[in-house]
C-alpha atoms as a PDB file:
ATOM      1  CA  UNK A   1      99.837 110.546  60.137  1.00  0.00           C
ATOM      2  CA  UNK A   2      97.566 110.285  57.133  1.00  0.00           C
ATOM      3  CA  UNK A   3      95.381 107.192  56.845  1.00  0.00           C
ATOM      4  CA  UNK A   4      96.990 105.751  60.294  1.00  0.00           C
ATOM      5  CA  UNK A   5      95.427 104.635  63.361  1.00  0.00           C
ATOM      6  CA  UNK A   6      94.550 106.051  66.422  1.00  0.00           C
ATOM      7  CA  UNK A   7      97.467 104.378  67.535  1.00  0.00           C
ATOM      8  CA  UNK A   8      99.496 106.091  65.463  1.00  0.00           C
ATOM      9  CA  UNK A   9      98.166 109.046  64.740  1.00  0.00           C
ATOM     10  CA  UNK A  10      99.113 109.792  69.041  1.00  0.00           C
ATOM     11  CA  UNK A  11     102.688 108.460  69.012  1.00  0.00           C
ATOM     12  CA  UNK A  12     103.571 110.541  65.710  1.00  0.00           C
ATOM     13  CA  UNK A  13     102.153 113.499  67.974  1.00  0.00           C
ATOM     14  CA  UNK A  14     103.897 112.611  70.767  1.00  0.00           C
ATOM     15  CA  UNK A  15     107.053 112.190  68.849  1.00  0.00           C
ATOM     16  CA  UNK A  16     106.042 115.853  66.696  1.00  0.00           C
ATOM     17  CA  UNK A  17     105.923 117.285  71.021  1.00  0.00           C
ATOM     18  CA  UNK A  18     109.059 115.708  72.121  1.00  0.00           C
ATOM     19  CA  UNK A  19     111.066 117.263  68.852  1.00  0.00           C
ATOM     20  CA  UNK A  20     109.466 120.688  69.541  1.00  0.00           C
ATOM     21  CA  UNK A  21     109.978 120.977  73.309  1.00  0.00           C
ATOM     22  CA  UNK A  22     114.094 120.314  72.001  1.00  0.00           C
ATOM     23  CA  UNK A  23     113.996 123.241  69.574  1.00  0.00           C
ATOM     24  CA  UNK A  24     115.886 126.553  69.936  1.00  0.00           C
ATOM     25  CA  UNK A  25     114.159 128.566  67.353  1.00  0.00           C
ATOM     26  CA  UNK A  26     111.048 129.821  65.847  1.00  0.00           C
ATOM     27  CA  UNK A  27     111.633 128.467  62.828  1.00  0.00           C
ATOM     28  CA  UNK A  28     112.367 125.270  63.686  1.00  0.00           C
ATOM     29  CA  UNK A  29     109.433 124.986  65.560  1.00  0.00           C
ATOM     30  CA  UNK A  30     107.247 125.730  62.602  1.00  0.00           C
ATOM     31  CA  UNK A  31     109.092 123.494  60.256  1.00  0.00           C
ATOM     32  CA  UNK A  32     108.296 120.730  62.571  1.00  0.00           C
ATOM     33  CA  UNK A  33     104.588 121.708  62.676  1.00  0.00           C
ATOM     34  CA  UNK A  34     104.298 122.171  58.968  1.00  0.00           C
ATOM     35  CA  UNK A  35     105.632 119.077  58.224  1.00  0.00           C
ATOM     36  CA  UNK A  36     102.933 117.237  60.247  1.00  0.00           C
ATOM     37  CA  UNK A  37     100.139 119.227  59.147  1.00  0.00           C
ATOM     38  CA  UNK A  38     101.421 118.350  55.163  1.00  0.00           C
ATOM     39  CA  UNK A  39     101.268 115.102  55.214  1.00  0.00           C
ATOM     40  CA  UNK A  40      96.895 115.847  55.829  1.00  0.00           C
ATOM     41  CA  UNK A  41      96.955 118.263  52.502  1.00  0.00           C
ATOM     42  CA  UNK A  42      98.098 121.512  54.528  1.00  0.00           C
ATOM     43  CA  UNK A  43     100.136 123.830  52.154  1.00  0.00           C
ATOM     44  CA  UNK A  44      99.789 126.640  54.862  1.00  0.00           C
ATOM     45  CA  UNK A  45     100.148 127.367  58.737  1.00  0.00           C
ATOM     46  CA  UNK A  46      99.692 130.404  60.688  1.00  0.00           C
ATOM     47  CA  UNK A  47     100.020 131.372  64.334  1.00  0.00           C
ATOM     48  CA  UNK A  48      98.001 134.167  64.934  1.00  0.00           C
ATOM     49  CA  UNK A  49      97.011 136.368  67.402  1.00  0.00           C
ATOM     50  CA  UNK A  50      93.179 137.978  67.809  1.00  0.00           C
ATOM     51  CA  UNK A  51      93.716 141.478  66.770  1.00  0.00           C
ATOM     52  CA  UNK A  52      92.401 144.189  69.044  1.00  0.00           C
ATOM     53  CA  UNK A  53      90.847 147.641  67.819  1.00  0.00           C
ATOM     54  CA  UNK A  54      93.691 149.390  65.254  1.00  0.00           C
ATOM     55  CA  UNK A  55      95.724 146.228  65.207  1.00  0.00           C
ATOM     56  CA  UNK A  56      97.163 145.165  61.762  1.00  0.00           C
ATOM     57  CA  UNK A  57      98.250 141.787  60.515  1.00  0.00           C
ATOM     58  CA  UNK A  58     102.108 142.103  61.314  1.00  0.00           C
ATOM     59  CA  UNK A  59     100.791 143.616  64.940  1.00  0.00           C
ATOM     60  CA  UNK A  60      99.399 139.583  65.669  1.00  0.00           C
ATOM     61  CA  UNK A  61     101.188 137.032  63.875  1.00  0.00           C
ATOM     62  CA  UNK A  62     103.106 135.039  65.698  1.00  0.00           C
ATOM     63  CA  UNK A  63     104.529 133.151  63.028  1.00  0.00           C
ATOM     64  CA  UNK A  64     103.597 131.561  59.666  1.00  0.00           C
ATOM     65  CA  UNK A  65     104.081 128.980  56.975  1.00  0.00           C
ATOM     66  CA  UNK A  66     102.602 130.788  54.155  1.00  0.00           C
ATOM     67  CA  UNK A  67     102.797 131.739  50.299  1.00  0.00           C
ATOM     68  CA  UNK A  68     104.461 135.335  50.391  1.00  0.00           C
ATOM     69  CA  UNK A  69     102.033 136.702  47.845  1.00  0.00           C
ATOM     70  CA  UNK A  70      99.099 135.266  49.549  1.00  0.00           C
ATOM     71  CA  UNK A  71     100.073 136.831  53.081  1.00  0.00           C
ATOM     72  CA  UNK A  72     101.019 140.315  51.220  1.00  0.00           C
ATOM     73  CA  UNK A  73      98.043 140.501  49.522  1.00  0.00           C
ATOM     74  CA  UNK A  74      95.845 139.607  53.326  1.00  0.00           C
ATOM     75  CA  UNK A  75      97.919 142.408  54.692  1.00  0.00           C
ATOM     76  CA  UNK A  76      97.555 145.091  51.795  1.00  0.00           C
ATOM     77  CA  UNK A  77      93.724 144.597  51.518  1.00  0.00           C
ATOM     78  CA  UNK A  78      93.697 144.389  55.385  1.00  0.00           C
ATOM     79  CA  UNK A  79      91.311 141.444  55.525  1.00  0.00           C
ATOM     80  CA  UNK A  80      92.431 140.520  59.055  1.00  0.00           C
ATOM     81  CA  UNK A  81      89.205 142.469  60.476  1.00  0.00           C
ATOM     82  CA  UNK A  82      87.042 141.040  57.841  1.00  0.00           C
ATOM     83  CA  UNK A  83      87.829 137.304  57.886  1.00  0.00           C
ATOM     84  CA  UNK A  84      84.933 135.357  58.894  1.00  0.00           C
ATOM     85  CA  UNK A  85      87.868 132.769  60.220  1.00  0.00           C
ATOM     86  CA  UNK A  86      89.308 135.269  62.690  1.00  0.00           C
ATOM     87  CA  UNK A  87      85.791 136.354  64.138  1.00  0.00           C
ATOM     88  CA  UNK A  88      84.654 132.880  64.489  1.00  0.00           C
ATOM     89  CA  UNK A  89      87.982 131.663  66.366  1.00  0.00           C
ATOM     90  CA  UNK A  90      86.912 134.794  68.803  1.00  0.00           C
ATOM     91  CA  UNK A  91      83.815 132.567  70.386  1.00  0.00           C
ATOM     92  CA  UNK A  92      85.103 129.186  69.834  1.00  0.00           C
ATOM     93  CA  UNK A  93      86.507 126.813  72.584  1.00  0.00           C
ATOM     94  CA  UNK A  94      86.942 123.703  69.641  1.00  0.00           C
ATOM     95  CA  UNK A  95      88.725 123.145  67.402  1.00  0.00           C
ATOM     96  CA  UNK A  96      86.883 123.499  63.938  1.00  0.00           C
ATOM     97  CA  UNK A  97      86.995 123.277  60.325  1.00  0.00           C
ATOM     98  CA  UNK A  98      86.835 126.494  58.153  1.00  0.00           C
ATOM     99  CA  UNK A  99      83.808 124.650  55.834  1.00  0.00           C
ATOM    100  CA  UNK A 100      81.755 124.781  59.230  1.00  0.00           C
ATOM    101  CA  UNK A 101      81.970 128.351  59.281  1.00  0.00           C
ATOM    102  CA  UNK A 102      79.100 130.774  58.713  1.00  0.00           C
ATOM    103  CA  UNK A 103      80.248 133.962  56.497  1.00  0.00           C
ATOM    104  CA  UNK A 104      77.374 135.893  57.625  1.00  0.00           C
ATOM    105  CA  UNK A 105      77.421 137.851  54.031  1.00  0.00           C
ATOM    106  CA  UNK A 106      75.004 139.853  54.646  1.00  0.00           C
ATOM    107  CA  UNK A 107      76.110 141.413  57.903  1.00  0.00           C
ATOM    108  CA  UNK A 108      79.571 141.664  56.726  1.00  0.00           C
ATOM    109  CA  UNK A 109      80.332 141.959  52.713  1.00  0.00           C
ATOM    110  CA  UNK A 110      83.778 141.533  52.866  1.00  0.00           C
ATOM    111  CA  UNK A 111      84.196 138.254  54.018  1.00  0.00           C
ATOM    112  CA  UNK A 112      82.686 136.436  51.082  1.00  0.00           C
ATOM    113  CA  UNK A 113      85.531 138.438  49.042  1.00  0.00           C
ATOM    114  CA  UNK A 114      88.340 137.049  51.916  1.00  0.00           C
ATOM    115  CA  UNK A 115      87.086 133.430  51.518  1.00  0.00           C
ATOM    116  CA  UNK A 116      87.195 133.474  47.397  1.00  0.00           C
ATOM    117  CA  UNK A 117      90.760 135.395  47.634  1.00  0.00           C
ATOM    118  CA  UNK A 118      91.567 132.629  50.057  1.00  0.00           C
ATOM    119  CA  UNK A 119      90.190 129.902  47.841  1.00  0.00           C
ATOM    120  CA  UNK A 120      91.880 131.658  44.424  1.00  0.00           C
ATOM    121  CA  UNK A 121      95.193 131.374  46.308  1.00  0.00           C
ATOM    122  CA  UNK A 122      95.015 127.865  46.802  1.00  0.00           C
ATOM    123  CA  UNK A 123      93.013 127.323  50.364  1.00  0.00           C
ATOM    124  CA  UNK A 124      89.956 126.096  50.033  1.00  0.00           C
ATOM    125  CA  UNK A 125      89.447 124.359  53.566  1.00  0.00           C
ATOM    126  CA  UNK A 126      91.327 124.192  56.614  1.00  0.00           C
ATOM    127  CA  UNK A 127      91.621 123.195  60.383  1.00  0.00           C
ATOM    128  CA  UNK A 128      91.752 126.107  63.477  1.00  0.00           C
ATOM    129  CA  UNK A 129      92.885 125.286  67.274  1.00  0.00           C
ATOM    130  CA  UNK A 130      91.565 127.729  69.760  1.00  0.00           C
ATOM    131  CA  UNK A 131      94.796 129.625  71.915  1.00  0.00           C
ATOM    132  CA  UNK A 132      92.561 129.525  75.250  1.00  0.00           C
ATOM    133  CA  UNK A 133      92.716 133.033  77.195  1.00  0.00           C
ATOM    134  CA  UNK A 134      91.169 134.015  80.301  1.00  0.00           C
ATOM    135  CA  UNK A 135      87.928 134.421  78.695  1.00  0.00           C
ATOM    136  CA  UNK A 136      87.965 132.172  75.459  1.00  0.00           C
ATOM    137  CA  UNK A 137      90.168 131.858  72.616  1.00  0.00           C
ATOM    138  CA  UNK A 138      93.122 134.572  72.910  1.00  0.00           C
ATOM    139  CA  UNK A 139      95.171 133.356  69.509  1.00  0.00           C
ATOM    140  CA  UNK A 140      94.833 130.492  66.894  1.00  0.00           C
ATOM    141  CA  UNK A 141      97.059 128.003  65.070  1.00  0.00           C
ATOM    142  CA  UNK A 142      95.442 127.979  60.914  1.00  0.00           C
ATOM    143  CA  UNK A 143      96.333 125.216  58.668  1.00  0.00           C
ATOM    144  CA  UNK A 144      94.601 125.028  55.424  1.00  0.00           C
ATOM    145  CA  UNK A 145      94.920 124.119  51.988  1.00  0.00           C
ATOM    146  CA  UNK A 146      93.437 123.041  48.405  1.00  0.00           C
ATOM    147  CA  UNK A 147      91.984 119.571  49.439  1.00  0.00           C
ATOM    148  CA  UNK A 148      92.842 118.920  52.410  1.00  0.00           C
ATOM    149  CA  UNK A 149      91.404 115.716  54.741  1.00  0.00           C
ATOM    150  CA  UNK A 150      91.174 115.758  59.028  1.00  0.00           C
ATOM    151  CA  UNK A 151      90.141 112.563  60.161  1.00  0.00           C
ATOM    152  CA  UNK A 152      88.362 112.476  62.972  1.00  0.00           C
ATOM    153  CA  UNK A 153      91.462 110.458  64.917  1.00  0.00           C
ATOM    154  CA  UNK A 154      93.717 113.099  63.808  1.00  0.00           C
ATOM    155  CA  UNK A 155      91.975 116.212  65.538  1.00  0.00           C
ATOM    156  CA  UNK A 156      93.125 115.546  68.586  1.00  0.00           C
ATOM    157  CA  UNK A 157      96.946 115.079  67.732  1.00  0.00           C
ATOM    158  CA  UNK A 158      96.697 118.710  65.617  1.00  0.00           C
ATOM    159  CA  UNK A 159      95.245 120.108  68.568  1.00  0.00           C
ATOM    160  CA  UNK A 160      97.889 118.774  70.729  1.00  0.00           C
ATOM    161  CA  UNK A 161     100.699 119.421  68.517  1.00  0.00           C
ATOM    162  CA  UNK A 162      99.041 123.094  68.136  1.00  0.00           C
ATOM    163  CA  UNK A 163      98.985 123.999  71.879  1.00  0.00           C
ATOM    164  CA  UNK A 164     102.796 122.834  72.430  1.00  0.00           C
ATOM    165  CA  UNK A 165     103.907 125.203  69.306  1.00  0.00           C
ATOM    166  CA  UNK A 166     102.217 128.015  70.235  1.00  0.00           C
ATOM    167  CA  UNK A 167     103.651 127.993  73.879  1.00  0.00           C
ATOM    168  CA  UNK A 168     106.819 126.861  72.761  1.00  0.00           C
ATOM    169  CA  UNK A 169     107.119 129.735  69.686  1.00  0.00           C
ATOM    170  CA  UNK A 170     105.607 132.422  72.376  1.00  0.00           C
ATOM    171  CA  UNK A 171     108.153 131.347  74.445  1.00  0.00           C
ATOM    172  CA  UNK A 172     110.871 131.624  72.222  1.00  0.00           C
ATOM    173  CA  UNK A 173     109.823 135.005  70.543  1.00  0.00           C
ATOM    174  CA  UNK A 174     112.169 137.851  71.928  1.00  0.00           C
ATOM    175  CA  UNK A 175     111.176 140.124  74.439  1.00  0.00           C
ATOM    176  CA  UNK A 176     112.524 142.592  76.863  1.00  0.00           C
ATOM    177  CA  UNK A 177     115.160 141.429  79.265  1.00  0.00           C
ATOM    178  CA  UNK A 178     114.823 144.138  81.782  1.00  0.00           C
ATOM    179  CA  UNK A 179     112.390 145.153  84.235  1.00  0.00           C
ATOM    180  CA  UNK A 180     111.365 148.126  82.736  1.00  0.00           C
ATOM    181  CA  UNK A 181     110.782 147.307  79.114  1.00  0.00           C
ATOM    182  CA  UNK A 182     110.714 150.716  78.329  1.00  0.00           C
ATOM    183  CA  UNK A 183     106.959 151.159  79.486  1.00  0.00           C
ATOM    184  CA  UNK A 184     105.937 154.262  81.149  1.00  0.00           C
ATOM    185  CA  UNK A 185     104.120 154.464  84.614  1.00  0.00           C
ATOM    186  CA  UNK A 186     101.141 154.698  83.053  1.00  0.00           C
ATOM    187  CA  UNK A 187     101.773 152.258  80.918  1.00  0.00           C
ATOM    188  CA  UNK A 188     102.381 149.856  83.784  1.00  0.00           C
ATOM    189  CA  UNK A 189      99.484 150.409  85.496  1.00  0.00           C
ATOM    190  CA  UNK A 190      96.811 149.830  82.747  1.00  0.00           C
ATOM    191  CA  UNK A 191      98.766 146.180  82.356  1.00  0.00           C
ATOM    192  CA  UNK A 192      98.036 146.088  86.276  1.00  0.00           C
ATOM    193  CA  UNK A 193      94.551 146.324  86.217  1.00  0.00           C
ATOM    194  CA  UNK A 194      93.921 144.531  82.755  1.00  0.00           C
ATOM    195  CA  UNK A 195      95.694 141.577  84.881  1.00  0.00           C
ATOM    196  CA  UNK A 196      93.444 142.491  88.004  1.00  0.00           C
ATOM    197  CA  UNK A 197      90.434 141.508  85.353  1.00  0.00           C
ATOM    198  CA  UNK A 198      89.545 145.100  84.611  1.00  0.00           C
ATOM    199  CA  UNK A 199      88.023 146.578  81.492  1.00  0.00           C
ATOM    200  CA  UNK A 200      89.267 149.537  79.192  1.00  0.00           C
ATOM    201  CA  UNK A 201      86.475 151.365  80.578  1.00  0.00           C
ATOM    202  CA  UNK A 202      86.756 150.268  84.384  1.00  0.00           C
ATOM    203  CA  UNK A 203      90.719 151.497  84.336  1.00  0.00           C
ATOM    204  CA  UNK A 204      89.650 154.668  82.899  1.00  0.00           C
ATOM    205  CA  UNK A 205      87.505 155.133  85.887  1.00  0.00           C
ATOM    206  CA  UNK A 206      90.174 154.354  87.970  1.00  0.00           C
ATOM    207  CA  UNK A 207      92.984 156.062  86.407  1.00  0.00           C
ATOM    208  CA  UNK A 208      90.439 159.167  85.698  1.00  0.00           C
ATOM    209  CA  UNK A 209      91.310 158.921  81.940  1.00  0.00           C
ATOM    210  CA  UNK A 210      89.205 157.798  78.968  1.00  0.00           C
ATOM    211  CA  UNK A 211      88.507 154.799  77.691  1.00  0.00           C
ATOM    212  CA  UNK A 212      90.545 155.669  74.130  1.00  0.00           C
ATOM    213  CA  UNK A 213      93.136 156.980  76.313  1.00  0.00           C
ATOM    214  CA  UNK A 214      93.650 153.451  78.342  1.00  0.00           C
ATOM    215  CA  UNK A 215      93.479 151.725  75.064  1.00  0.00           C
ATOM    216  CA  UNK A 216      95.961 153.954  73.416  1.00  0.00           C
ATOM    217  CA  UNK A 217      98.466 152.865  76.308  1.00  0.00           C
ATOM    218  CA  UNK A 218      97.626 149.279  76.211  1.00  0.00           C
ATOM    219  CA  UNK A 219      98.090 149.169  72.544  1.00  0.00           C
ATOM    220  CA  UNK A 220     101.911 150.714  72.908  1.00  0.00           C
ATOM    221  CA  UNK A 221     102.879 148.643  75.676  1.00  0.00           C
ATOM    222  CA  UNK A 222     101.726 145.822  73.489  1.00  0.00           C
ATOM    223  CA  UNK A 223     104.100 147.011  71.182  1.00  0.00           C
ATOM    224  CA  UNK A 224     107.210 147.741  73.419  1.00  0.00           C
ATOM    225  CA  UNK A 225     106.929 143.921  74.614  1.00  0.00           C
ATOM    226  CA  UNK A 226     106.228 142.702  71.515  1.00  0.00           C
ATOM    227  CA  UNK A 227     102.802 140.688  72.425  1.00  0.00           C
ATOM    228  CA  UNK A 228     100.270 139.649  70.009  1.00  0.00           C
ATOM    229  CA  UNK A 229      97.314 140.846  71.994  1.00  0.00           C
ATOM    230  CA  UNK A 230      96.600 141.997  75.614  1.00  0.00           C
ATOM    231  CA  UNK A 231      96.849 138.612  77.636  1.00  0.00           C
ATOM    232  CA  UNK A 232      99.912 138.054  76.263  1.00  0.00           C
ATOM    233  CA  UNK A 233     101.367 141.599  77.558  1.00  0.00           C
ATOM    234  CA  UNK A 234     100.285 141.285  80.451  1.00  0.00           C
ATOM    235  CA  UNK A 235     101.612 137.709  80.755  1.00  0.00           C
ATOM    236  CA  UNK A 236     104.817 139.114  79.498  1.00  0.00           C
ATOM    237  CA  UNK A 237     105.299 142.129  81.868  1.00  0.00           C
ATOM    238  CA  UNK A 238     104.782 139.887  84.622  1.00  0.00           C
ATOM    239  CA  UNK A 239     107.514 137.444  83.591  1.00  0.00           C
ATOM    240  CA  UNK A 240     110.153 140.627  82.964  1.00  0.00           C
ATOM    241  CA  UNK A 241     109.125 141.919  86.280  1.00  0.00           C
ATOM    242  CA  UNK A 242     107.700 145.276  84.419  1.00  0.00           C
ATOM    243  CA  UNK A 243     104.221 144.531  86.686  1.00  0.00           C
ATOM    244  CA  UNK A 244     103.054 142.832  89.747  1.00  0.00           C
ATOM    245  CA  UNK A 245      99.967 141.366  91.001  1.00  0.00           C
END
């Protein structure tokens, strides 16, 4: 797609789509995605979800292209909370560049550290599509390396190809097969009213427990269905029949 025309930057997308939606595994999805982000100086991809309080970094990826000692050093100095990345993907609704991101040093220290890590390990720059939730972004799909170039006609085909991955990985990503999924009744009904559009502290009200309490349940049902953040639970248990709306 590099250095083609608008033209042809869409039908290589189109043809990147078709191949994915005939996939039948995770990590044939991502080779197919990695090999069209390469070819614009990419050397790594992530699918990742936005972490919620006491989340770690295996708790939201969804899947990844990465260099082993690069994502074991992320997850060892737990930079997912600190990356200036992450906590700009939480407001955006675009797609955007990591260069047009503001560290905001000052307010947090560490994420001057995460971006010259990020740059000693070989990405320098890199390209971010928005997962749209309910309320904004819910997940992201990362691609970045040393030198790498995004024309402007080839935004729109990574954004496409990144929305039609995600769903397509999330979709093939195991996940409970019966009704139940192991959650509790509690359990259950803090997915209810999360999916009724209620915050942690609003169930807590109407549950009479506390807001750390409703959290603590969301955060284990999260991990019984094996979701990378709350949406995605809650879209879960309503597919597997473990909720109702």
């Amino acid at each position: 797609m590099r250095g083609a025309t608008v033209r042809d930057t869409l039908r290589d997308a189109l043809d990147v789509v078709d191949a994915t939606s005939r996939v039948s595994s995770v990590e044939e999805v991502l080779n197919l995605v990695y090999d069209a982000v390469s070819q614009f100086g990419c050397d790594g991809l992530m699918l990742l979800g936005l972490p919620e309080y006491g989340q770690n970094y295996h708790d939201v990826v969804v899947g990844k292209r990465l260099p082993e000692e690069w994502a074991r050093t992320y997850e060892q100095r737990q930079y997912l909370h600190s990356d200036p990345i992450v906590r700009h993907l939480r407001g955006a609704r675009k797609p955007f560049e990591w260069r047009d991101v503001d560290f905001h040093s000052e307010r947090f220290p560490r994420s001057g550290e995460v971006m010259h890590v990020r740059a000693d390990f070989g990405f320098r720059n890199g390209f971010v599509v928005p997962i749209p939730g309910p309320k904004g972004a819910s997940a992201g799909v990362f691609m970045g390396g040393q030198r790498p170039i995004f024309p402007a006609q080839a935004k729109p085909a990574l954004h496409m190809i990144s929305l039609y991955a995600f769903e397509k990985i999330t979709d093939l990503r195991p996940r409970p097969r019966t009704p139940d999924a192991g959650l509790t009744v509690r359990e259950r009904e803090v997915l209810t009213w999360t999916a009724a559009g209620k915050s942690a502290w609003e169930i807590g009200e109407i549950l009479s427990i506390s807001t750390r309490t409703v959290n603590e349940h969301a955060q284990t049902a999260m991990r019984k269905l094996g979701a990378a953040n709350r949406t995605h639970a809650v879209a879960l248990a309503l597919r597997d029949g473990s909720i109702c709306i």
